[in-house]
N, C-alpha and C. Protein backbone atom coordinates (compact mmCIF):
# COMPACT_ATOMS: atom_id res chain seq x y z
N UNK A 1 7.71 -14.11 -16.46
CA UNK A 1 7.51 -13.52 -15.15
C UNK A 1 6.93 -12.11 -15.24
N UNK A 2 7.00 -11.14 -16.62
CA UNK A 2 6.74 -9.62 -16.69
C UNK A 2 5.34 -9.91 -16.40
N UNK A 3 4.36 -10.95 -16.94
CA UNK A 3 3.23 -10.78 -16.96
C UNK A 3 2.60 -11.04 -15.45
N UNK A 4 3.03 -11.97 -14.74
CA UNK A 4 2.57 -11.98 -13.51
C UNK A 4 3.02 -10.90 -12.81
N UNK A 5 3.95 -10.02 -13.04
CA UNK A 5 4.30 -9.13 -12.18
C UNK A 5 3.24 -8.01 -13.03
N UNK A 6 2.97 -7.77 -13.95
CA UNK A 6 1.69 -7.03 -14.32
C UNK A 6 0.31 -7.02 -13.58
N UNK A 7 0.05 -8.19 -13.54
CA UNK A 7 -0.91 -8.90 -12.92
C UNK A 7 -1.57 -7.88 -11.73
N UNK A 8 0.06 -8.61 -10.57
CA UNK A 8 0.21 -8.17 -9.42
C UNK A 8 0.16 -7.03 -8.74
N UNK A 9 1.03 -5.88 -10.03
CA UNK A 9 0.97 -4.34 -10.26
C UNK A 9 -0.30 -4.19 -10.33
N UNK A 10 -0.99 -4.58 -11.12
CA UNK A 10 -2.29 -4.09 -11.07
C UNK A 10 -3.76 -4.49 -10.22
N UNK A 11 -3.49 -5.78 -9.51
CA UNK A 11 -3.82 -5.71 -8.33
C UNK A 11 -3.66 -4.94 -6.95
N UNK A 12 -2.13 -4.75 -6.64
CA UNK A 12 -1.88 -3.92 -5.59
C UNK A 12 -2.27 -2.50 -6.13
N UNK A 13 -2.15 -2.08 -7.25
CA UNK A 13 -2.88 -0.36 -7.52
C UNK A 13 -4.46 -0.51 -7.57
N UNK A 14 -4.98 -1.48 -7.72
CA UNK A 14 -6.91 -1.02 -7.44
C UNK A 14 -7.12 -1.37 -5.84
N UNK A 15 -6.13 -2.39 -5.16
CA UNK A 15 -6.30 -2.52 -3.77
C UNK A 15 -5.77 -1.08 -2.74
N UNK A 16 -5.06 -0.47 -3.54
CA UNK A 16 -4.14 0.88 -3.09
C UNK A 16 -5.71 1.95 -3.29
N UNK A 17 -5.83 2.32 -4.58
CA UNK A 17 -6.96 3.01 -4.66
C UNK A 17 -7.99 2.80 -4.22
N UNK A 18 -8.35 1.69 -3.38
CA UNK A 18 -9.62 1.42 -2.90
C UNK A 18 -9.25 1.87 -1.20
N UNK A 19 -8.25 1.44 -0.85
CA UNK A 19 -7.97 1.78 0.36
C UNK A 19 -7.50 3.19 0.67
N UNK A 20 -7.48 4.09 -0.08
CA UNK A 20 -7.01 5.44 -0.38
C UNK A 20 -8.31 6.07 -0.42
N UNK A 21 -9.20 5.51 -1.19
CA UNK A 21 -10.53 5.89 -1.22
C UNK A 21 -11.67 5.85 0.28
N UNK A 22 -11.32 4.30 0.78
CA UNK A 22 -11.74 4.28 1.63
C UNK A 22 -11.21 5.36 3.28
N UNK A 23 -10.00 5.62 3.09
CA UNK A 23 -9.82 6.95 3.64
C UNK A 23 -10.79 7.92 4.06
N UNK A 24 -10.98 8.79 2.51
CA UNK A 24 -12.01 9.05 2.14
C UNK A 24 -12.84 9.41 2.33
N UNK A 25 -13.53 8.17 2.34
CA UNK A 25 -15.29 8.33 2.28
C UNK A 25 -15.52 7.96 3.62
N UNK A 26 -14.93 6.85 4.44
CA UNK A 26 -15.09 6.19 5.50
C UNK A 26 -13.58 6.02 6.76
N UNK A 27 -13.19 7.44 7.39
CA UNK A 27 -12.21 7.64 7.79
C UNK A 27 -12.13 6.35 9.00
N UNK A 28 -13.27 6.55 9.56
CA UNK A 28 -13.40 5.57 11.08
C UNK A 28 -13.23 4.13 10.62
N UNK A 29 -13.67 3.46 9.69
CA UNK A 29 -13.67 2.29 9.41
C UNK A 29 -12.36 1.80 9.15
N UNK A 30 -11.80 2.84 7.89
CA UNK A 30 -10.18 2.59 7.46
C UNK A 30 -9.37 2.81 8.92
N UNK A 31 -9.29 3.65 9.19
CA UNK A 31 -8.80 3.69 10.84
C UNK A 31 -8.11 2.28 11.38
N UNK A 32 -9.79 2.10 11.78
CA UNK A 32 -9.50 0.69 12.74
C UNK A 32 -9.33 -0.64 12.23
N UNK A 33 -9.13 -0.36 10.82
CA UNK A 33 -8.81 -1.42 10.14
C UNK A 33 -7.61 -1.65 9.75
N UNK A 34 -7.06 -0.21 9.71
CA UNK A 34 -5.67 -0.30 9.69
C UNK A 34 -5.06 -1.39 10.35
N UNK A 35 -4.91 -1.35 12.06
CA UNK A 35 -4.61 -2.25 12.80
C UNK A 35 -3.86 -1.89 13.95
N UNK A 36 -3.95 -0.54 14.53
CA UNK A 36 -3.46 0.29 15.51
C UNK A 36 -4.83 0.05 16.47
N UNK A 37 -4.15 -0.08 17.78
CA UNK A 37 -4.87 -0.73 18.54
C UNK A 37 -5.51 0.69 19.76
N UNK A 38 -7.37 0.44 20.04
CA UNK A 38 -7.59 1.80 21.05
C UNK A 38 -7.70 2.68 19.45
N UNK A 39 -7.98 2.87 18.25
CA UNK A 39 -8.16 4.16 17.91
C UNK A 39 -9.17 4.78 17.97
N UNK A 40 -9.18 5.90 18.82
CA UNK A 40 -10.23 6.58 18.86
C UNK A 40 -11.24 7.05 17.86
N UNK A 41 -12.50 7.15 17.58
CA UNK A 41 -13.68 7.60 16.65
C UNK A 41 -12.38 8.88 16.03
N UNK A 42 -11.87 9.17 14.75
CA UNK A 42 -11.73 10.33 14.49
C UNK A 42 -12.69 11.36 14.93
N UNK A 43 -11.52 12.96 15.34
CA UNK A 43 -12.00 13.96 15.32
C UNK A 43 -11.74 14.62 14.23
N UNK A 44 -12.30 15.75 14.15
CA UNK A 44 -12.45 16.48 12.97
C UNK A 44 -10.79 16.64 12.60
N UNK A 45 -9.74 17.08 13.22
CA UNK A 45 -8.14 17.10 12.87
C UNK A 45 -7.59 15.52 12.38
N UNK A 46 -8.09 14.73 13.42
CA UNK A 46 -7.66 13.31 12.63
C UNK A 46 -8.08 12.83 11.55
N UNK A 47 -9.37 13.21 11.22
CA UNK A 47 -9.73 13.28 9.91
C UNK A 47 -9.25 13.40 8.66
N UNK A 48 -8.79 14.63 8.86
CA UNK A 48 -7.97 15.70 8.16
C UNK A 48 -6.82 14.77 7.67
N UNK A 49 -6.23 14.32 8.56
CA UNK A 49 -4.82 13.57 8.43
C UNK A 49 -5.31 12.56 7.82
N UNK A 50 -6.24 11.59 8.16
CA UNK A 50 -6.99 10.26 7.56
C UNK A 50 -6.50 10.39 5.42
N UNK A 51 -7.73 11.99 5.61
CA UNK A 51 -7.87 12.30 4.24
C UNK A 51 -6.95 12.85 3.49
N UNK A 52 -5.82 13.10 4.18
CA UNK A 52 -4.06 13.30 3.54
C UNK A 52 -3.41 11.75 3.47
N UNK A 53 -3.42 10.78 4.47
CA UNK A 53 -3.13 9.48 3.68
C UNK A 53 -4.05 8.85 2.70
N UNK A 54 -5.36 9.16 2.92
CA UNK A 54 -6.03 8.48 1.67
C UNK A 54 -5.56 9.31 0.14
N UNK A 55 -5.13 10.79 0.16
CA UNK A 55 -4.88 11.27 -1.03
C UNK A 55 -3.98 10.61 -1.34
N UNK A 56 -2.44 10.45 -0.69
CA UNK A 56 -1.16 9.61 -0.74
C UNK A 56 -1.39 8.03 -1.47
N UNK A 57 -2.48 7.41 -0.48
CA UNK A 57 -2.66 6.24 -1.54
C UNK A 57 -3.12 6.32 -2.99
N UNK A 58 -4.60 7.16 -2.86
CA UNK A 58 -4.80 7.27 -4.49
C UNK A 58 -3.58 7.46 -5.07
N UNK A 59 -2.90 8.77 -4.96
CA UNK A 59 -1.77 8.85 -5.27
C UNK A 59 -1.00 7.41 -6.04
N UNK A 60 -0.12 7.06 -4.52
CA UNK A 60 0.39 5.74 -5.04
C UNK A 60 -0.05 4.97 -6.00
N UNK A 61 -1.53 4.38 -5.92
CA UNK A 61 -2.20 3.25 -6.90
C UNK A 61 -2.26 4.30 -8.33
N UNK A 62 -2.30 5.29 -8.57
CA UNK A 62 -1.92 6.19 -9.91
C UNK A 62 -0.51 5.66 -10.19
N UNK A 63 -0.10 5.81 -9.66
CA UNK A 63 1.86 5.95 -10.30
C UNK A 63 1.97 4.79 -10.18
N UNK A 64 1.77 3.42 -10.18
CA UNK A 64 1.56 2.34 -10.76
C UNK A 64 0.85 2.32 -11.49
N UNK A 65 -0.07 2.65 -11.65
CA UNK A 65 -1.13 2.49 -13.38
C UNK A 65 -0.21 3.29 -14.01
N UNK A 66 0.07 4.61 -14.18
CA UNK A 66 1.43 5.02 -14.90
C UNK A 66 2.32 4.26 -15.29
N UNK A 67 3.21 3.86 -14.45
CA UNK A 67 3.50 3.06 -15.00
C UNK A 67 3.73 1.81 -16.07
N UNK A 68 2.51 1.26 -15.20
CA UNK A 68 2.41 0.35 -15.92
C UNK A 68 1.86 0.28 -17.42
N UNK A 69 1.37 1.71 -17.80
CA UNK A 69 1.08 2.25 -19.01
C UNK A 69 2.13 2.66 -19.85
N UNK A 70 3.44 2.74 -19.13
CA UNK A 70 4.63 3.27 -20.06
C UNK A 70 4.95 2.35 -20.44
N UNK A 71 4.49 1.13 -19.59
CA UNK A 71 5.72 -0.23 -20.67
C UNK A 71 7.06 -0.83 -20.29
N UNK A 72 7.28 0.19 -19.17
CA UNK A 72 9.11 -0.21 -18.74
C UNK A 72 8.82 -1.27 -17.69
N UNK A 73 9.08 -2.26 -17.86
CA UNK A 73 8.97 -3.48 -16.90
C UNK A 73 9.81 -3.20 -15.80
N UNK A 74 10.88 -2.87 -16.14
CA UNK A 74 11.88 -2.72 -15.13
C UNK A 74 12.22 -1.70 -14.64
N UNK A 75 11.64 -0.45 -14.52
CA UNK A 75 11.10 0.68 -14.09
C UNK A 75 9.89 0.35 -12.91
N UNK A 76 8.77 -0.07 -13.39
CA UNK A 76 7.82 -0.25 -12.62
C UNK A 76 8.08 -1.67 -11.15
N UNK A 77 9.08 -2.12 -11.43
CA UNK A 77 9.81 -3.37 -10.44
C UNK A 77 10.75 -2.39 -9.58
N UNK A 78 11.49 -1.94 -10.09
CA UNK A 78 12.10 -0.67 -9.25
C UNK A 78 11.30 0.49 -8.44
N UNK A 79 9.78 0.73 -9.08
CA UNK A 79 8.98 1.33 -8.14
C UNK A 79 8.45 0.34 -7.09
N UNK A 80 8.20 -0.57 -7.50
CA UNK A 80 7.82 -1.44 -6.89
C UNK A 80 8.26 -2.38 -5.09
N UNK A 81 9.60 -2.29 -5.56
CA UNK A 81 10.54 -1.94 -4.55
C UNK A 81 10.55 -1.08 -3.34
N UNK A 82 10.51 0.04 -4.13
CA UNK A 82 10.78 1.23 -2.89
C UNK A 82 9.39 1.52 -2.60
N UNK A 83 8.25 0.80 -3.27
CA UNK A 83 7.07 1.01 -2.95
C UNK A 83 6.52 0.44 -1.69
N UNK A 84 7.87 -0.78 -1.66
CA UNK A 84 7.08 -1.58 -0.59
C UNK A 84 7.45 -1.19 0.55
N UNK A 85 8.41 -0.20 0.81
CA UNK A 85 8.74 0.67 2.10
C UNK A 85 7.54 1.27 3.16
N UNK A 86 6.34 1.53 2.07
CA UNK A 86 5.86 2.00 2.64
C UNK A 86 4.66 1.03 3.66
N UNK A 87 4.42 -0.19 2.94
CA UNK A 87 3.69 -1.14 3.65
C UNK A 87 4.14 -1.76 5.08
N UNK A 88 6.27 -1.35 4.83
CA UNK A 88 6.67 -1.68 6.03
C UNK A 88 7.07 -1.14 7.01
N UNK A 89 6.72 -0.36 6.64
CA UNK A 89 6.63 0.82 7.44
C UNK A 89 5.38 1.37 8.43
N UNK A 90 3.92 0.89 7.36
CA UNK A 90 2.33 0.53 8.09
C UNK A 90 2.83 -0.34 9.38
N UNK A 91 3.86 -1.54 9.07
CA UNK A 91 3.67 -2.40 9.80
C UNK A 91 4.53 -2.22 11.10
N UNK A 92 5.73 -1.25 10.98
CA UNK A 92 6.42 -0.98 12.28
C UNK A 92 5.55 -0.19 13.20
N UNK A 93 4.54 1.06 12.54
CA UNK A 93 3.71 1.67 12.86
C UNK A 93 3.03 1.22 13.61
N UNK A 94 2.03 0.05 12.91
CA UNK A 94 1.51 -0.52 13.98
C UNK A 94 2.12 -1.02 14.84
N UNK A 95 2.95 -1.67 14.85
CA UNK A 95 3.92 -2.43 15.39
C UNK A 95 4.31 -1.21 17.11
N UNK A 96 4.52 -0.64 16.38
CA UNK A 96 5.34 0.78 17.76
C UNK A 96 4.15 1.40 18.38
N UNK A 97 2.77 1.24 17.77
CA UNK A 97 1.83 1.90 18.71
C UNK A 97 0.82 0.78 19.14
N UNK A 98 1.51 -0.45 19.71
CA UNK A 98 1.11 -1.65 20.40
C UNK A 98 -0.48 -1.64 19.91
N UNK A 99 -0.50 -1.87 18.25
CA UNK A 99 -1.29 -2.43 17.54
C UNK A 99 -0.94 -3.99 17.59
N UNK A 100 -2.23 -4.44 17.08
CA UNK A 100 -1.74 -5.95 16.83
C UNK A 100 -1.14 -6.43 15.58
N UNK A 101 -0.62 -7.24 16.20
CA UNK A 101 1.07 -7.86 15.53
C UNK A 101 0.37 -8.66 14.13
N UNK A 102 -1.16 -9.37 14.53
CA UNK A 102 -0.96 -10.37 13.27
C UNK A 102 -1.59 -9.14 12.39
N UNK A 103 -2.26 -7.97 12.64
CA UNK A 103 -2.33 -7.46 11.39
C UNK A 103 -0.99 -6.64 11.08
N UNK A 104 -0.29 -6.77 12.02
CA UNK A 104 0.83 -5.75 11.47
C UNK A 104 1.79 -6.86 10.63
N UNK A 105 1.56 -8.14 11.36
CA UNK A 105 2.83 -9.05 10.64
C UNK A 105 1.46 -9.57 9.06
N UNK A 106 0.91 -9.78 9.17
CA UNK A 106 -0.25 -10.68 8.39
C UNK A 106 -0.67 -9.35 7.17
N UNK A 107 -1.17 -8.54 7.58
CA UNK A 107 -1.75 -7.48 6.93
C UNK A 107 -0.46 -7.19 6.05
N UNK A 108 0.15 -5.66 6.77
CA UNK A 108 1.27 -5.08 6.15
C UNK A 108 2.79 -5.63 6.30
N UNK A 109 2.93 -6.39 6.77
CA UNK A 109 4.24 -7.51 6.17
C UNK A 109 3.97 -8.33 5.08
N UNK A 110 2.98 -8.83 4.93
CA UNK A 110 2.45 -9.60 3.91
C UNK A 110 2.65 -8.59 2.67
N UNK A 111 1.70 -7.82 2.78
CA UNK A 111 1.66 -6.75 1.52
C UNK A 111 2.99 -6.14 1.31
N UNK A 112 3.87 -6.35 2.15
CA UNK A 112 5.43 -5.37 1.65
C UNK A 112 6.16 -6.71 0.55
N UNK A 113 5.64 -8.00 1.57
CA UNK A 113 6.27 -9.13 1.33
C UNK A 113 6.24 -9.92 -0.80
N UNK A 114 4.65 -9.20 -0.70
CA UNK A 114 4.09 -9.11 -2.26
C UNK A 114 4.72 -8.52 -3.28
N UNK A 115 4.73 -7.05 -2.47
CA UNK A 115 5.31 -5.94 -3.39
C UNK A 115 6.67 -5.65 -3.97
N UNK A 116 7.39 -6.77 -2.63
CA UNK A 116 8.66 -6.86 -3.05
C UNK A 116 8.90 -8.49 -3.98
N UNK A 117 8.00 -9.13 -4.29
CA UNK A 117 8.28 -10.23 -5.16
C UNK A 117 7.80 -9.62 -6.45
N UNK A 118 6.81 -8.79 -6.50
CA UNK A 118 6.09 -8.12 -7.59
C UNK A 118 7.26 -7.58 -8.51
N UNK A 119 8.23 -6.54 -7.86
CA UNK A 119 8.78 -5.96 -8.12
C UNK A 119 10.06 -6.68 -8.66
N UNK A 120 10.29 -8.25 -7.93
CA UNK A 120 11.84 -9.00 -8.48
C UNK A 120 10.75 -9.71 -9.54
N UNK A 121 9.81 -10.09 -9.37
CA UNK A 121 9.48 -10.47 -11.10
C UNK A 121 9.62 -9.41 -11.84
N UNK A 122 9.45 -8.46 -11.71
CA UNK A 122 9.63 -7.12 -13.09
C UNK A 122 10.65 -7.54 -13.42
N UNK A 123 11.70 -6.45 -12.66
CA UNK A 123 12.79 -6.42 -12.97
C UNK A 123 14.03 -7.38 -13.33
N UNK A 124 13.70 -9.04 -12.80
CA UNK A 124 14.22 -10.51 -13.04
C UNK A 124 14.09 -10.73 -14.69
N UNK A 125 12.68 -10.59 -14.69
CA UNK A 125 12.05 -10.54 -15.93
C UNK A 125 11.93 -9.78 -17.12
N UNK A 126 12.90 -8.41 -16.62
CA UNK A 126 13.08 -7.36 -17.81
C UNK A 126 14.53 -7.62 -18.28
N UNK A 127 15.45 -8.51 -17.40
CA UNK A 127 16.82 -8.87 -17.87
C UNK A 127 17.34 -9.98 -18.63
């Protein structure tokens, strides 16, 4: 199971860094792709904020490649975990600012839903 949860780790960190990136480079697009419903064209301040969660993701998708460079299986399943807080958290988000539901349930429920199997293969699999 360590290896599929490798796999997976390292899928969700280039999908993290790409969407961190896309921040970025392309604030309006990531925006409304998020899945918050009505978002306005960023202004120059929302921007700003855009390009503080896109740092956060690069961020994130780093400290899984870290990870996953140290070797601790069951370390990186335990990040993995509390990692997925944050996808479900995308999804109450959307969820509370009467975004739509299937990307909030489909999109970021899905992806918490990953991150938290990702993470019980590590750690299942490091015992």
């Amino acid at each position: 199971m360590i290896p599929i949860g490798y796999v997976l780790s390292g899928l969700i960190a280039a999908a993290i860094l790409f969407l961190g990136t896309r921040f970025w480079l392309a604030p309006a697009t990531a925006s409304a792709a998020f899945g918050i419903a009505d978002s306005p064209p960023p202004s120059t301040g929302l921007t700003a904020w855009l390009s503080v969660k896109g740092t956060r993701d690069i961020a994130a998708g780093l400290f899984v490649i870290l990870l996953m460079a140290n070797g601790s299986p069951r370390l990186l399943g335990e990040f993995m975990l509390v990692a997925s807080l944050i996808a479900f958290g995308d999804m109450a988000t959307v969820l509370r600012s009467g975004g739509s539901r299937a990307l909030a349930f489909g999109m970021h429920g899905l992806t918490g839903l990953v991150i938290v199997a990702t993470g019980a293969c590590l750690i299942f699999g490091a015992t």
